[in-house]
PDB file of N, CA and C in Angstrom:
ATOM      1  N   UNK A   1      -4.456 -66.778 -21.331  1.00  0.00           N
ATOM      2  CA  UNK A   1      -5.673 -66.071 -21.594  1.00  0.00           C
ATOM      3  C   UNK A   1      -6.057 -65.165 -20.431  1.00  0.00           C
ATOM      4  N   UNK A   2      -5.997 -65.923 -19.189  1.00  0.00           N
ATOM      5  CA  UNK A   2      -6.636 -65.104 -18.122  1.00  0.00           C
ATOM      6  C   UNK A   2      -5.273 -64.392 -16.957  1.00  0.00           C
ATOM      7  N   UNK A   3      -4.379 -64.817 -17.508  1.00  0.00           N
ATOM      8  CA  UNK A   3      -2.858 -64.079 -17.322  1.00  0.00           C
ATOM      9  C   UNK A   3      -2.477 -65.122 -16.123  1.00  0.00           C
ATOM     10  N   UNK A   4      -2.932 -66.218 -15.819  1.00  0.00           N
ATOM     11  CA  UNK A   4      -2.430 -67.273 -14.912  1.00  0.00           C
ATOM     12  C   UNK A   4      -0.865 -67.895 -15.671  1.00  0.00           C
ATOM     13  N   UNK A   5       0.030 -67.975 -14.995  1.00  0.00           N
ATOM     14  CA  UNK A   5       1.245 -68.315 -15.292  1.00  0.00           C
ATOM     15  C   UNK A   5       1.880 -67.329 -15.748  1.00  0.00           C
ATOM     16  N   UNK A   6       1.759 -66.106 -16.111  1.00  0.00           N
ATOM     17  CA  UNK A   6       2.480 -65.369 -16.507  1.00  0.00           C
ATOM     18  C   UNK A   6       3.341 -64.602 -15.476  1.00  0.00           C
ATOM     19  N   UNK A   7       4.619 -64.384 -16.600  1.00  0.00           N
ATOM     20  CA  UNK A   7       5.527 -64.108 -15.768  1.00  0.00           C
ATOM     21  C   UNK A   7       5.533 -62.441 -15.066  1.00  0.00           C
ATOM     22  N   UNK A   8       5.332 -62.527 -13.706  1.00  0.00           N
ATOM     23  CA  UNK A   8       5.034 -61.196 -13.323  1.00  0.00           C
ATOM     24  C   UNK A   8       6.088 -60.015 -12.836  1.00  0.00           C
ATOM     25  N   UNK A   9       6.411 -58.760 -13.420  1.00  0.00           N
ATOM     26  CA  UNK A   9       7.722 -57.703 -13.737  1.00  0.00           C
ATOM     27  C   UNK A   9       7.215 -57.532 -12.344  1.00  0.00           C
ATOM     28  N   UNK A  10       8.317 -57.200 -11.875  1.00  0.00           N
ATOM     29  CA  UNK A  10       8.747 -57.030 -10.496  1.00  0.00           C
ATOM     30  C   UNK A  10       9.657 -55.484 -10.321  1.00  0.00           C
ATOM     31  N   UNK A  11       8.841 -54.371  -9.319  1.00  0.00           N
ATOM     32  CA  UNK A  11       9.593 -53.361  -9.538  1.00  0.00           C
ATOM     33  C   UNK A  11      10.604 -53.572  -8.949  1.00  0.00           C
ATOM     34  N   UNK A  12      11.836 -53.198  -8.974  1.00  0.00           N
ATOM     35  CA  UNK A  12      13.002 -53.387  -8.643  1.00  0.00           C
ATOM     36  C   UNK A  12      13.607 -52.151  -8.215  1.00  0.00           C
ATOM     37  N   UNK A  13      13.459 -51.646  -6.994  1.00  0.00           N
ATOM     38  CA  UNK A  13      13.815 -50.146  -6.262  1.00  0.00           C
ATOM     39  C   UNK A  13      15.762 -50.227  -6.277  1.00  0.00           C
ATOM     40  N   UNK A  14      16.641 -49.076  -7.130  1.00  0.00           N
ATOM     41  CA  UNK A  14      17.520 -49.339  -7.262  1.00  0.00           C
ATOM     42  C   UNK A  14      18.291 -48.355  -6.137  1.00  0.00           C
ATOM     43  N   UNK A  15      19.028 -48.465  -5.083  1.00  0.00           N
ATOM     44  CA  UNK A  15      19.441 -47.623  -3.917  1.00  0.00           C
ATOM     45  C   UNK A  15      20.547 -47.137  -4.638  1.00  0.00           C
ATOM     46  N   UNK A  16      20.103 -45.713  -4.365  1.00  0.00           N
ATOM     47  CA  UNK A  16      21.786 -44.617  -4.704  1.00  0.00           C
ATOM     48  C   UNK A  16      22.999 -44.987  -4.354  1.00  0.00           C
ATOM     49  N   UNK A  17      23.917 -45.127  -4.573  1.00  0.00           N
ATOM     50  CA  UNK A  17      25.294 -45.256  -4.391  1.00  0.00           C
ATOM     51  C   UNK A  17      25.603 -43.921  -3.657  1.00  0.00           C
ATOM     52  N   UNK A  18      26.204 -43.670  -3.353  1.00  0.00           N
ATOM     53  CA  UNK A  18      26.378 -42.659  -1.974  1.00  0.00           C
ATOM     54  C   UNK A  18      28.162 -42.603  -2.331  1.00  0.00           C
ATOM     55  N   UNK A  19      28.624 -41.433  -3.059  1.00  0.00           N
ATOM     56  CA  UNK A  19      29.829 -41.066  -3.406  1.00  0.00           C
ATOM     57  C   UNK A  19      30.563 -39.873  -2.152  1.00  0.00           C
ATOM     58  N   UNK A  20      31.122 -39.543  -2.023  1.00  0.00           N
ATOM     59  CA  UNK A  20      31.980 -39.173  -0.589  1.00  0.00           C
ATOM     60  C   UNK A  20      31.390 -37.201  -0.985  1.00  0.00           C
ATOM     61  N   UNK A  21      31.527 -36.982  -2.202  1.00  0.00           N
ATOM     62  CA  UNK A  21      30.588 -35.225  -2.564  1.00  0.00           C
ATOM     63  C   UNK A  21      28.953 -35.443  -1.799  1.00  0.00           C
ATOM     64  N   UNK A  22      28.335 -36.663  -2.135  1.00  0.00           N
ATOM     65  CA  UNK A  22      27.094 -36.728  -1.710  1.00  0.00           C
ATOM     66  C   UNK A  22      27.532 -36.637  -0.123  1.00  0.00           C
ATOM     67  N   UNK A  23      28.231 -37.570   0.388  1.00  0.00           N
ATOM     68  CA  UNK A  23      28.242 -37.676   1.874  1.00  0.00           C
ATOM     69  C   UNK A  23      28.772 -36.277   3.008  1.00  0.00           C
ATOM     70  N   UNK A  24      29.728 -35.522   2.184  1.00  0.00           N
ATOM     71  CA  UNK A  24      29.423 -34.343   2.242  1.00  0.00           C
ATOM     72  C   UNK A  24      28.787 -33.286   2.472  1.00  0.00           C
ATOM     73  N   UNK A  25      27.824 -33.227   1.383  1.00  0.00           N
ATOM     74  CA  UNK A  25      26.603 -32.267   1.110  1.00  0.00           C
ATOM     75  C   UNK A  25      25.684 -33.101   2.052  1.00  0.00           C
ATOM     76  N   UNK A  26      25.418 -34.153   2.267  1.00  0.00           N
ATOM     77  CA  UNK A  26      24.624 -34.365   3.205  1.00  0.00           C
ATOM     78  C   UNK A  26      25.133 -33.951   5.198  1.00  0.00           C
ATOM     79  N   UNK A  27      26.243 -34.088   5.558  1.00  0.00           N
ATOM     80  CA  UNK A  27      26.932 -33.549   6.593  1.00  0.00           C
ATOM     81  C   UNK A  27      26.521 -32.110   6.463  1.00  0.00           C
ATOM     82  N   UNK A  28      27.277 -31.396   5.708  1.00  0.00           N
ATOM     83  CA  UNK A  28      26.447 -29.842   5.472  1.00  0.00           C
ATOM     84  C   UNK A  28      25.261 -29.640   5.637  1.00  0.00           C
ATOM     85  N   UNK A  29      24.252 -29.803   5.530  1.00  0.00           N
ATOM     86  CA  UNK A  29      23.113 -29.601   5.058  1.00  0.00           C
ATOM     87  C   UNK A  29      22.561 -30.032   6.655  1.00  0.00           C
ATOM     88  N   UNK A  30      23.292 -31.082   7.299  1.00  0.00           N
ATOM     89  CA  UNK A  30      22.793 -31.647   8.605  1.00  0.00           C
ATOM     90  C   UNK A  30      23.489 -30.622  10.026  1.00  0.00           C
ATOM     91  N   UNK A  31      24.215 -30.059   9.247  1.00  0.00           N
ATOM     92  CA  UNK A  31      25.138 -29.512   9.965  1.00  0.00           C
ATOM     93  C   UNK A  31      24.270 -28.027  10.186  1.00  0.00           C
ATOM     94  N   UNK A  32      23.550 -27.425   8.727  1.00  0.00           N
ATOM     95  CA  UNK A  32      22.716 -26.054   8.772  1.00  0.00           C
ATOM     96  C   UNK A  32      21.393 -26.364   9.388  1.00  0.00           C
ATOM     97  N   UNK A  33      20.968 -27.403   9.467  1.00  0.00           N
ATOM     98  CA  UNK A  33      20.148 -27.797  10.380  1.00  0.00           C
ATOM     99  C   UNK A  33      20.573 -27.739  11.583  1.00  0.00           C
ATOM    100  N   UNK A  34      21.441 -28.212  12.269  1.00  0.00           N
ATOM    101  CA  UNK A  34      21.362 -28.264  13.631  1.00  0.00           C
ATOM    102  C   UNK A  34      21.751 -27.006  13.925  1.00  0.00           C
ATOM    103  N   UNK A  35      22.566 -26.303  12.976  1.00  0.00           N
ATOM    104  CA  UNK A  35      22.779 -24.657  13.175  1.00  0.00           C
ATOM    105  C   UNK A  35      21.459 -23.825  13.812  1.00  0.00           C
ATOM    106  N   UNK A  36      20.748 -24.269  12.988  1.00  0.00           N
ATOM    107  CA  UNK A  36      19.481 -23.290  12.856  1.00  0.00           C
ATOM    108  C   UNK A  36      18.519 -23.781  14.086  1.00  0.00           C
ATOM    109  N   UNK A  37      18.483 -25.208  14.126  1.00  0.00           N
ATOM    110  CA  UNK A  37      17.760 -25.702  15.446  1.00  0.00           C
ATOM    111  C   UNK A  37      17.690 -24.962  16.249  1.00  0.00           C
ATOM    112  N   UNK A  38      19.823 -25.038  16.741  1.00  0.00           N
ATOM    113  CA  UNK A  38      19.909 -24.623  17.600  1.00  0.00           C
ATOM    114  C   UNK A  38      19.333 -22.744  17.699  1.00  0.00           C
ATOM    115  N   UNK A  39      18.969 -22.025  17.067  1.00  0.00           N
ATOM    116  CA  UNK A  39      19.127 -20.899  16.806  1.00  0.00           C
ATOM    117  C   UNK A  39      17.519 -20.763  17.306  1.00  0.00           C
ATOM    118  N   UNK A  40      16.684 -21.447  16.467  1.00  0.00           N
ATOM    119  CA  UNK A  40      15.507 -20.990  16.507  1.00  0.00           C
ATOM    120  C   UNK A  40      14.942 -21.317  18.556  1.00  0.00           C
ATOM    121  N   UNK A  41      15.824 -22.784  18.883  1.00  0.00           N
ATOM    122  CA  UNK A  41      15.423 -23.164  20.277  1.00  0.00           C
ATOM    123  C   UNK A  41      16.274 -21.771  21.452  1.00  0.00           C
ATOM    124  N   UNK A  42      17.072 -21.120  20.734  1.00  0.00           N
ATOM    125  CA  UNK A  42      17.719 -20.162  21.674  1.00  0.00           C
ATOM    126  C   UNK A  42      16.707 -18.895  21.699  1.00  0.00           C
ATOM    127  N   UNK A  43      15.996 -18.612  20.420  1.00  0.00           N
ATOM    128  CA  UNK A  43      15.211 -17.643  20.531  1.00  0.00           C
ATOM    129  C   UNK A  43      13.345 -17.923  20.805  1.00  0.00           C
ATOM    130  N   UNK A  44      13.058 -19.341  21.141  1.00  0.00           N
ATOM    131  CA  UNK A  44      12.185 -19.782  21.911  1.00  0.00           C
ATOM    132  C   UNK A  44      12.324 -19.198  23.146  1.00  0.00           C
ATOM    133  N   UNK A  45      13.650 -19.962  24.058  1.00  0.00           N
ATOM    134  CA  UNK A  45      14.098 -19.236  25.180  1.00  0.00           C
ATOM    135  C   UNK A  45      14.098 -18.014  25.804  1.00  0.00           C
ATOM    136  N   UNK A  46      14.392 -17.356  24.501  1.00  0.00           N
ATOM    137  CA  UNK A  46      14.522 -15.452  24.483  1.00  0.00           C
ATOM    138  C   UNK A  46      13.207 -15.014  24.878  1.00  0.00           C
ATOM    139  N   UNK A  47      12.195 -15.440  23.926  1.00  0.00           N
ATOM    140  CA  UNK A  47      10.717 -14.955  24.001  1.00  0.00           C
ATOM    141  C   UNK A  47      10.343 -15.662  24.907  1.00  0.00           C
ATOM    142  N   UNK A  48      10.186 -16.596  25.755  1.00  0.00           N
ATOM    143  CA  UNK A  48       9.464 -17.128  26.518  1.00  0.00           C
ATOM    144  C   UNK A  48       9.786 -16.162  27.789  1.00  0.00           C
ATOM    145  N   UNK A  49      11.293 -15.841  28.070  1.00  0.00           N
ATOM    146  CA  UNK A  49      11.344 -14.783  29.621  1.00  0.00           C
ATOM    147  C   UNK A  49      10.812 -13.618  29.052  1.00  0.00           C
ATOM    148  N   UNK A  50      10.748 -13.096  27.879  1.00  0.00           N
ATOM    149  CA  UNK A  50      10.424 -11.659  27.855  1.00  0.00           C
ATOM    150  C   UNK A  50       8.737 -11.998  28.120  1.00  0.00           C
ATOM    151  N   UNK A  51       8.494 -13.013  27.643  1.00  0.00           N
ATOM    152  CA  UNK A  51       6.752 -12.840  27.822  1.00  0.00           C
ATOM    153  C   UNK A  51       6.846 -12.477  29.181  1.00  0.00           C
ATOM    154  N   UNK A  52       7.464 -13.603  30.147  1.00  0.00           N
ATOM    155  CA  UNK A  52       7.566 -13.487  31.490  1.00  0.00           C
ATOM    156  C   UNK A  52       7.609 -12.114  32.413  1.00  0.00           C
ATOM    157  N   UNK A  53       8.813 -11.639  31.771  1.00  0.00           N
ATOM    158  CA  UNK A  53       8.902  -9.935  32.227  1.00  0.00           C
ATOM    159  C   UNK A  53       7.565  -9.396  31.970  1.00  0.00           C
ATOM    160  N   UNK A  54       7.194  -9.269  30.847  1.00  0.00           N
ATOM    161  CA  UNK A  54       5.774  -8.333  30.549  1.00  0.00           C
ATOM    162  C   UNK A  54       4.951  -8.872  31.301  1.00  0.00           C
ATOM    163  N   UNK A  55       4.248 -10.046  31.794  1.00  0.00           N
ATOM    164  CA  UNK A  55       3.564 -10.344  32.778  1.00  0.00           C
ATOM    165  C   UNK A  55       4.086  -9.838  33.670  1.00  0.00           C
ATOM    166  N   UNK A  56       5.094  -9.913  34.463  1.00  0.00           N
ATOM    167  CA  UNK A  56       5.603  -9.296  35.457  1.00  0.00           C
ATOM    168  C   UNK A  56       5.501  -7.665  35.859  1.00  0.00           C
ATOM    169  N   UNK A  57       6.066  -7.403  34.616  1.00  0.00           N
ATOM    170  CA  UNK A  57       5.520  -5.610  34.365  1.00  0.00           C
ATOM    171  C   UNK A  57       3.784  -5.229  34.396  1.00  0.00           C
ATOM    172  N   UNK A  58       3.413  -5.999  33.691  1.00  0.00           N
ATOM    173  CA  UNK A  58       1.883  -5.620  33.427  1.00  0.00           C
ATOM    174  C   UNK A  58       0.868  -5.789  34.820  1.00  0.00           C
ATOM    175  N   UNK A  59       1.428  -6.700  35.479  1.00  0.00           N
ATOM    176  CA  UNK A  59       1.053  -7.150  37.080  1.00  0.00           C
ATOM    177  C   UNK A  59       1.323  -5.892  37.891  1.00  0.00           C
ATOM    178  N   UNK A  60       2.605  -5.389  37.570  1.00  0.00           N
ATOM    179  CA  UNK A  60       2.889  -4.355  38.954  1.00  0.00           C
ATOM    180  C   UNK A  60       2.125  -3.215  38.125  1.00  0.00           C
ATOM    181  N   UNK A  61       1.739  -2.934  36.976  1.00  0.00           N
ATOM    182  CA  UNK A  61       1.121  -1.828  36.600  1.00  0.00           C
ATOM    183  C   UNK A  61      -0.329  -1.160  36.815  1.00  0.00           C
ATOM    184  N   UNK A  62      -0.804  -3.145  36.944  1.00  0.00           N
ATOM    185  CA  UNK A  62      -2.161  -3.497  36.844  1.00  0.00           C
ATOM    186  C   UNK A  62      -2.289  -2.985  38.812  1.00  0.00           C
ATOM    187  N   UNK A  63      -1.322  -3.278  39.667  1.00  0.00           N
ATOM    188  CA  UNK A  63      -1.387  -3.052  40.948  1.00  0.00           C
ATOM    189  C   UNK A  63      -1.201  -1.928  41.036  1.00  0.00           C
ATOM    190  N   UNK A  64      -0.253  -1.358  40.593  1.00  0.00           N
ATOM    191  CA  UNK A  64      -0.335   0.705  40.775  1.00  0.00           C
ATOM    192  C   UNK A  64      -1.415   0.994  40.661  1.00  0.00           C
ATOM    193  N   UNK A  65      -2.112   0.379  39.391  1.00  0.00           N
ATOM    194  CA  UNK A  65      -3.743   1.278  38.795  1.00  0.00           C
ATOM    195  C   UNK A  65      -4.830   0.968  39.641  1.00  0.00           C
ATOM    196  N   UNK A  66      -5.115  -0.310  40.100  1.00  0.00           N
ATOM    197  CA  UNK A  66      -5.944  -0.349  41.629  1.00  0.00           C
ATOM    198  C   UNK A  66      -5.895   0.447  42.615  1.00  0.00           C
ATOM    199  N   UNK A  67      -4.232   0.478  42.986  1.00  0.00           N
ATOM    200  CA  UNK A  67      -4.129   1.086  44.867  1.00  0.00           C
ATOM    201  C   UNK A  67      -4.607   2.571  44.306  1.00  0.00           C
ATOM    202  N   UNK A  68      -4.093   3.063  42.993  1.00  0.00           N
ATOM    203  CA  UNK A  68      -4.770   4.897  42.894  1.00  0.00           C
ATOM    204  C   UNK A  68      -5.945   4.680  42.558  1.00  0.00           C
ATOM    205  N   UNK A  69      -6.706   3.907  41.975  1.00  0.00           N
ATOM    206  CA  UNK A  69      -8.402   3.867  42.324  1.00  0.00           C
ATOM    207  C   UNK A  69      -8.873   4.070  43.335  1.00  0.00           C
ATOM    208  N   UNK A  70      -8.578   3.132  44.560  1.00  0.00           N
ATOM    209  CA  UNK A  70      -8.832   2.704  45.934  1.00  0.00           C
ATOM    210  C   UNK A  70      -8.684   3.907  46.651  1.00  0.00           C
ATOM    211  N   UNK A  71      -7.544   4.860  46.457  1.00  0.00           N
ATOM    212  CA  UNK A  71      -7.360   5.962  46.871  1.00  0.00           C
ATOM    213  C   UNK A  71      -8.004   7.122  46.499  1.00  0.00           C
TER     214      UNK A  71
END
């Protein structure tokens, strides 16, 4: 009546079988990842010195434009 004793369905999570095409496509796929990692962390690198330069540039520009004020 109040569902005491009853028998209770149990989900039952069934794990993929993992066939050697799947294991594959998963290598690939891990493989365009680390491709690209690596790609996007090389052009982190890239932009981080160019910021650097332009500070660098913008500093000696910012100092030209003072000393011909001063003058």
């Amino acid at each position: 009546m109040f569902g005491f004793g009853k028998k209770k369905d149990e989900n039952v999570i069934e794990e993929p079988e993992f066939s050697a095409d799947n294991k594959k496509t998963i290598e690939e796929s891990l493989a365009a990842f680390s491709f690209i990692s690596k790609a996007v962390i090389e052009k982190k690198d890239s932009l981080a010195d160019e910021e650097a330069n332009t500070i660098k540039e913008l500093d000696k520009v910012k100092k030209s434009y003072t000393q011909a004020i001063e003058k």
